[in-house]
N, C-alpha and C. Protein backbone atom coordinates (compact mmCIF):
# COMPACT_ATOMS: atom_id res chain seq x y z
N UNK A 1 -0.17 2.89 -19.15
CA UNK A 1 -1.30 2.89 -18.23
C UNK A 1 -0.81 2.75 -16.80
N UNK A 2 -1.46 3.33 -15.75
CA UNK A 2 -1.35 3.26 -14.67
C UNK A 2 -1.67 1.91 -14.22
N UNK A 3 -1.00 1.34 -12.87
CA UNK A 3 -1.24 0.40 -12.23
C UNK A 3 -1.61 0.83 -10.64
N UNK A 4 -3.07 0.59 -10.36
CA UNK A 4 -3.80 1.52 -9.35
C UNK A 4 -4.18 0.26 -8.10
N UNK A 5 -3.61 0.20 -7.06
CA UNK A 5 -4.30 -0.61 -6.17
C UNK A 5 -5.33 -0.21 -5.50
N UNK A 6 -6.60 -0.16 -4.78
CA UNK A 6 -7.57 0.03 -4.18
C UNK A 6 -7.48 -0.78 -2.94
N UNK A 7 -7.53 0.52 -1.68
CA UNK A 7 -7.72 -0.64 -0.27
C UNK A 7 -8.66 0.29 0.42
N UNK A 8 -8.81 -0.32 1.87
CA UNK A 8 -9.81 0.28 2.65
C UNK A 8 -9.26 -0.10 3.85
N UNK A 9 -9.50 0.87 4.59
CA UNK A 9 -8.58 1.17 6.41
C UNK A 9 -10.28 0.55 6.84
N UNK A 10 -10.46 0.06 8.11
CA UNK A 10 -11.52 0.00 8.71
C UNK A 10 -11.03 -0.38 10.07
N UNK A 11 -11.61 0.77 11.10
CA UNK A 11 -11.67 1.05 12.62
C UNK A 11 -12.19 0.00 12.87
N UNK A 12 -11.74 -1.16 12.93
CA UNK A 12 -12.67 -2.03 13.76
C UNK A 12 -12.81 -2.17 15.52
N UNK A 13 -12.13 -1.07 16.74
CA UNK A 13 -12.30 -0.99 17.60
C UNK A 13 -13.38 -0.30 18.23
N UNK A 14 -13.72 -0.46 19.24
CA UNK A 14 -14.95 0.72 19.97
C UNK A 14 -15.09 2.24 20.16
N UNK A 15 -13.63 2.80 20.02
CA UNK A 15 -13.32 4.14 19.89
C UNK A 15 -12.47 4.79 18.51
N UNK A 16 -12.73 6.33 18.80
CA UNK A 16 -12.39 6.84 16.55
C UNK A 16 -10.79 6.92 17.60
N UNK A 17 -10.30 6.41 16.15
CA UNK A 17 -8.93 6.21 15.86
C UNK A 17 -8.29 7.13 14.35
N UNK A 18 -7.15 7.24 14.95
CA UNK A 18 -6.30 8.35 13.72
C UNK A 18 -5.45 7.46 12.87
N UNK A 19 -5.66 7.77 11.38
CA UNK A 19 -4.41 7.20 10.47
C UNK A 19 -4.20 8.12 9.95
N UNK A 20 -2.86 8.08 9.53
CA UNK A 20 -2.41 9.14 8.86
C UNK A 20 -3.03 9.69 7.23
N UNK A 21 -3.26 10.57 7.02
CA UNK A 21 -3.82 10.93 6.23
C UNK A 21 -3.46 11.59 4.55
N UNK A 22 -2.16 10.95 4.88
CA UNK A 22 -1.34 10.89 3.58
C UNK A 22 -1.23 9.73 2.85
N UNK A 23 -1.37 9.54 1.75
CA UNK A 23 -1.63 8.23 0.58
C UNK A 23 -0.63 7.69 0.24
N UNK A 24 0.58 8.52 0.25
CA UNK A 24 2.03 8.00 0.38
C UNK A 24 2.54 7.15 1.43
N UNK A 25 1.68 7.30 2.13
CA UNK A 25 2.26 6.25 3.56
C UNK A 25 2.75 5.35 2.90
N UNK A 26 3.10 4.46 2.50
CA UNK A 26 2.73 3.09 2.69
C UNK A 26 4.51 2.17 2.22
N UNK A 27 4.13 1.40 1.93
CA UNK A 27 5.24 0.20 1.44
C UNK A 27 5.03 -0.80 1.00
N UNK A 28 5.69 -1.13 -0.31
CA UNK A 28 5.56 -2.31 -0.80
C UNK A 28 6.37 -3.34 -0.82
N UNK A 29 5.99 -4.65 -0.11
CA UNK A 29 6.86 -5.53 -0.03
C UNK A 29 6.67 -6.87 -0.85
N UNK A 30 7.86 -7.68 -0.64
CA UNK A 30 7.67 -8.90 -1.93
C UNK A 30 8.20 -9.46 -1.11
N UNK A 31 8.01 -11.31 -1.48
CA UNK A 31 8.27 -11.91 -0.46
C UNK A 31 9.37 -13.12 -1.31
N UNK A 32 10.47 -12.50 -0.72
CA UNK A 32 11.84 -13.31 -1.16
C UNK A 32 11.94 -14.23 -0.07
N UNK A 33 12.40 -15.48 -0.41
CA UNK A 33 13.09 -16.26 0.50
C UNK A 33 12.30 -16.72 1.47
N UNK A 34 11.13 -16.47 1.73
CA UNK A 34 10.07 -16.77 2.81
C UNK A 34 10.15 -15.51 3.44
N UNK A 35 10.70 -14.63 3.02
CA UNK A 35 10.86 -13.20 3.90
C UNK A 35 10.45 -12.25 3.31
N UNK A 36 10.08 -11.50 3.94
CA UNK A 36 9.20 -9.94 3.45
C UNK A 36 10.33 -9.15 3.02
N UNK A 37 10.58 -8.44 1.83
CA UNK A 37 11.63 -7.55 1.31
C UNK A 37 10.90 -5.95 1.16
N UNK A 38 11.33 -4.85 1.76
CA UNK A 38 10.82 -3.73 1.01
C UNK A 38 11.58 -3.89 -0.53
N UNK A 39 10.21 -3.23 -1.40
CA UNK A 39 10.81 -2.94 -2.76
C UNK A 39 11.49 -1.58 -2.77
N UNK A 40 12.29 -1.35 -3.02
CA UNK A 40 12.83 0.13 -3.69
C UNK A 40 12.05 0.79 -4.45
N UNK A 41 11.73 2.84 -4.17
CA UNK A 41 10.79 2.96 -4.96
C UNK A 41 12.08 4.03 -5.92
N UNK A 42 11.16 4.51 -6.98
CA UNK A 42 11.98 5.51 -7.77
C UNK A 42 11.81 6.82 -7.42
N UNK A 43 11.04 7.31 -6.13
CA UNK A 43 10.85 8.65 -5.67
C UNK A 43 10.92 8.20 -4.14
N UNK A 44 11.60 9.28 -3.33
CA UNK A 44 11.11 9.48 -1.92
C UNK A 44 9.68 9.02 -1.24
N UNK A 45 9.22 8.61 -0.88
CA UNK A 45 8.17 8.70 0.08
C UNK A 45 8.31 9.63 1.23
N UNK A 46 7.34 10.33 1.35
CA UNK A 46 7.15 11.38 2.70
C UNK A 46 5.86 10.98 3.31
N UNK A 47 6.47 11.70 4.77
CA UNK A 47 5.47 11.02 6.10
C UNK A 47 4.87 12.01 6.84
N UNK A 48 3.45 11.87 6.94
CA UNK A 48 3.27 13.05 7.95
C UNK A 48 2.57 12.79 9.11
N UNK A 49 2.45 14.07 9.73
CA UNK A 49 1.98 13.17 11.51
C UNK A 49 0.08 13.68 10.98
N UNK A 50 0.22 14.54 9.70
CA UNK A 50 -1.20 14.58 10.02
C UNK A 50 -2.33 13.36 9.81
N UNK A 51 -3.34 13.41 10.64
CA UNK A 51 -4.18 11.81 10.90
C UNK A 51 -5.46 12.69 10.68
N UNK A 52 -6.36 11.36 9.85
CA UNK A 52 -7.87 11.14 10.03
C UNK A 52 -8.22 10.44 10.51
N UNK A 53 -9.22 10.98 11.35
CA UNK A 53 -10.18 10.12 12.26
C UNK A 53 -10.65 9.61 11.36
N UNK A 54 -10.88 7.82 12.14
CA UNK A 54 -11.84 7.39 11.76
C UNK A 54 -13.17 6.82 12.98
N UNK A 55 -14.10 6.70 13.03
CA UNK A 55 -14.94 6.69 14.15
C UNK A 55 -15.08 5.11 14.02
N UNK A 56 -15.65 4.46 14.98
CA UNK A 56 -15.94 3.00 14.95
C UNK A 56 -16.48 2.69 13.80
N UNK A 57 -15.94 1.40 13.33
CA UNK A 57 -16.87 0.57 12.05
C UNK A 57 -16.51 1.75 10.73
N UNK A 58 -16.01 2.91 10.75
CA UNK A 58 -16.00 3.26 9.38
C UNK A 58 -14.87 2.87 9.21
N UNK A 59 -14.97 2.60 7.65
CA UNK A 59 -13.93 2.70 6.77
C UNK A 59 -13.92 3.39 5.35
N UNK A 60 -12.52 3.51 5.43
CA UNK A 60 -11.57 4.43 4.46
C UNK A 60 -11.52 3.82 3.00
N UNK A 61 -11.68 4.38 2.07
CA UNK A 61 -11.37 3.23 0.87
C UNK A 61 -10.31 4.54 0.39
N UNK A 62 -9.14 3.89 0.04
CA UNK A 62 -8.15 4.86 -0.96
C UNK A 62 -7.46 4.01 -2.49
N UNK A 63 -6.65 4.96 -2.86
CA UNK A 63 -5.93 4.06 -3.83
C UNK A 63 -4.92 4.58 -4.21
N UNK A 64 -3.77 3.69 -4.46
CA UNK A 64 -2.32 3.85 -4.72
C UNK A 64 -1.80 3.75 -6.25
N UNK A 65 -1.05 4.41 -6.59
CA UNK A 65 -0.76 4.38 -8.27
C UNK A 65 0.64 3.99 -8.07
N UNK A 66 1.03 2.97 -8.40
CA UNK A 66 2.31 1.93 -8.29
C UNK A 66 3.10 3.14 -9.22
N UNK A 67 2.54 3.15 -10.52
CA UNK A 67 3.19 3.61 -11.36
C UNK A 67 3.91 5.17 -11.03
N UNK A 68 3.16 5.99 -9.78
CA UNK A 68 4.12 7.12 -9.49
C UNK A 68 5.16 7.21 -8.31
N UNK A 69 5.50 5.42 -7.59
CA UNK A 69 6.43 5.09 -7.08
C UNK A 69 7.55 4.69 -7.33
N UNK A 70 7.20 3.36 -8.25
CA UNK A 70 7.65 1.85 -8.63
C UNK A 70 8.18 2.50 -9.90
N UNK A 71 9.30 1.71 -10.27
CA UNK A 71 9.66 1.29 -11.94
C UNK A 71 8.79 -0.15 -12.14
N UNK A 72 7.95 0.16 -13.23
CA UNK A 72 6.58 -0.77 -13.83
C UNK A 72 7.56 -1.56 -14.89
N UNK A 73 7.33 -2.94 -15.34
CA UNK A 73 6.58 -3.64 -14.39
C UNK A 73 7.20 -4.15 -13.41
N UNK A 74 6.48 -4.64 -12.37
CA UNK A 74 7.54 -5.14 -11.32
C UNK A 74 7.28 -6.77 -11.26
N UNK A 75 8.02 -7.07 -10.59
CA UNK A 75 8.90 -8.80 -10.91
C UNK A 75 7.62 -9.71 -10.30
N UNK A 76 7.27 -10.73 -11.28
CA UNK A 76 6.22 -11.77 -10.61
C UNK A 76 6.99 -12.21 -9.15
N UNK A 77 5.60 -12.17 -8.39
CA UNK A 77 6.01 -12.99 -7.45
C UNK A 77 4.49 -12.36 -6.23
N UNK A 78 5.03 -12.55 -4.98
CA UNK A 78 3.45 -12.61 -3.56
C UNK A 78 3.88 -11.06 -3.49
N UNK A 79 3.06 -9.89 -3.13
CA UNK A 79 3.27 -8.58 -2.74
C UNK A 79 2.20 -8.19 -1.13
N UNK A 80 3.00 -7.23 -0.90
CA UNK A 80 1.74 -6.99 0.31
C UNK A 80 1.99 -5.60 0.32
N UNK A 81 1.24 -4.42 1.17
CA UNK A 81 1.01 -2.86 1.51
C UNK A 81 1.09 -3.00 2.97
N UNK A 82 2.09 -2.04 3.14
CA UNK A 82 2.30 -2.50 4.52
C UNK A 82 2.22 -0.60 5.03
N UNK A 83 0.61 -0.17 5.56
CA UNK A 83 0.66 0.81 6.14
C UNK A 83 0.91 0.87 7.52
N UNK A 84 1.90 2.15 8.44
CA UNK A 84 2.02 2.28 9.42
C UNK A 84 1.62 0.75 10.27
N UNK A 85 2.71 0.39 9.95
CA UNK A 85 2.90 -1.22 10.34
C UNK A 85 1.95 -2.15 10.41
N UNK A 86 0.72 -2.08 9.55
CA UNK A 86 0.17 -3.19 9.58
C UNK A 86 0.14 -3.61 7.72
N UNK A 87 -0.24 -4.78 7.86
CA UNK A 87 0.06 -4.98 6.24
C UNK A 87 -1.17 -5.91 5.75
N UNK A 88 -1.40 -5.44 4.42
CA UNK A 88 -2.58 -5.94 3.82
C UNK A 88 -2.54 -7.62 3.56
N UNK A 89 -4.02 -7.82 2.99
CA UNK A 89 -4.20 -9.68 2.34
C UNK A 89 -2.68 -9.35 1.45
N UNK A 90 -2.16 -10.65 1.04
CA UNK A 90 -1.34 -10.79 -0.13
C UNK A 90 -1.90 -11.40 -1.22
N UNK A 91 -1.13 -10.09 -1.86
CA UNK A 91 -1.29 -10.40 -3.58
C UNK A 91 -0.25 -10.96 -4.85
N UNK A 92 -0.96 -11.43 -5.77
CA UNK A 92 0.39 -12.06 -6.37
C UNK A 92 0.11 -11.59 -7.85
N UNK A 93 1.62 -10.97 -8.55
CA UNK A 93 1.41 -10.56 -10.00
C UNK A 93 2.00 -12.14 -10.45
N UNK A 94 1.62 -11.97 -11.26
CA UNK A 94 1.63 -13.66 -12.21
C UNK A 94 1.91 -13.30 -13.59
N UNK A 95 1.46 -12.07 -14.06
CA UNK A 95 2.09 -11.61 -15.76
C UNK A 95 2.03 -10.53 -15.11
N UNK A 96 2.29 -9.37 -16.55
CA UNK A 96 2.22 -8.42 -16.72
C UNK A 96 2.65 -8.02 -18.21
N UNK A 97 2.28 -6.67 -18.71
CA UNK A 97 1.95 -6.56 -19.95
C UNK A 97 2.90 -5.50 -20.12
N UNK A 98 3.46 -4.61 -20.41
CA UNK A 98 3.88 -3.28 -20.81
C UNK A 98 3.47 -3.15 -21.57
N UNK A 99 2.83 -1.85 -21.76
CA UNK A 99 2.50 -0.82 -22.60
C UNK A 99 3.28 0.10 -23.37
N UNK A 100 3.55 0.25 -24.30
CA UNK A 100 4.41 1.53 -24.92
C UNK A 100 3.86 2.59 -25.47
């Protein structure tokens, strides 16, 4: 089974603003040592300059499939999504199950 995160971009300034408009953006980090680590993925990530507007107050809801980055499962511990340098609430895996 897939492991699918769900987030949402939201313009919270007075004027429409551009994010990039690729779902791959992003990065996943874990937090070793009191320090933010990128994880290693098992495919490239690619970047593009193309952007969606977003206009004031909207927001974006998308979602990320760990499983077509990451080697599953990945190691308990705090995680965060860190798009075009800003980075999400933190989350923490605590189990995990494999599936066969």
């Amino acid at each position: 089974d897939d492991i699918v995160i769900r987030y949402s971009v939201t313009n919270t300034g007075n004027e429409e603003s551009g994010i990039n408009s690729d779902d791959a953006c992003f990065e996943l980090h874990k937090l070793v040592d009191s320090k933010w680590k990128c994880v290693g993925t098992k495919v490239d990530h690619y970047w593009t300059d193309a952007a969606l507007i977003l206009m004031p107050n909207q927001v974006e809801t998308r979602e990320i499939n760990l499983d077509e980055y990451y080697n599953l499962p990945l190691e308990k511990g705090v995680y965060r999504i860190v798009i075009e340098g800003l980075a999400s609430n933190t989350f923490e895996i605590s189990w995990f199950t494999k599936i066969d």
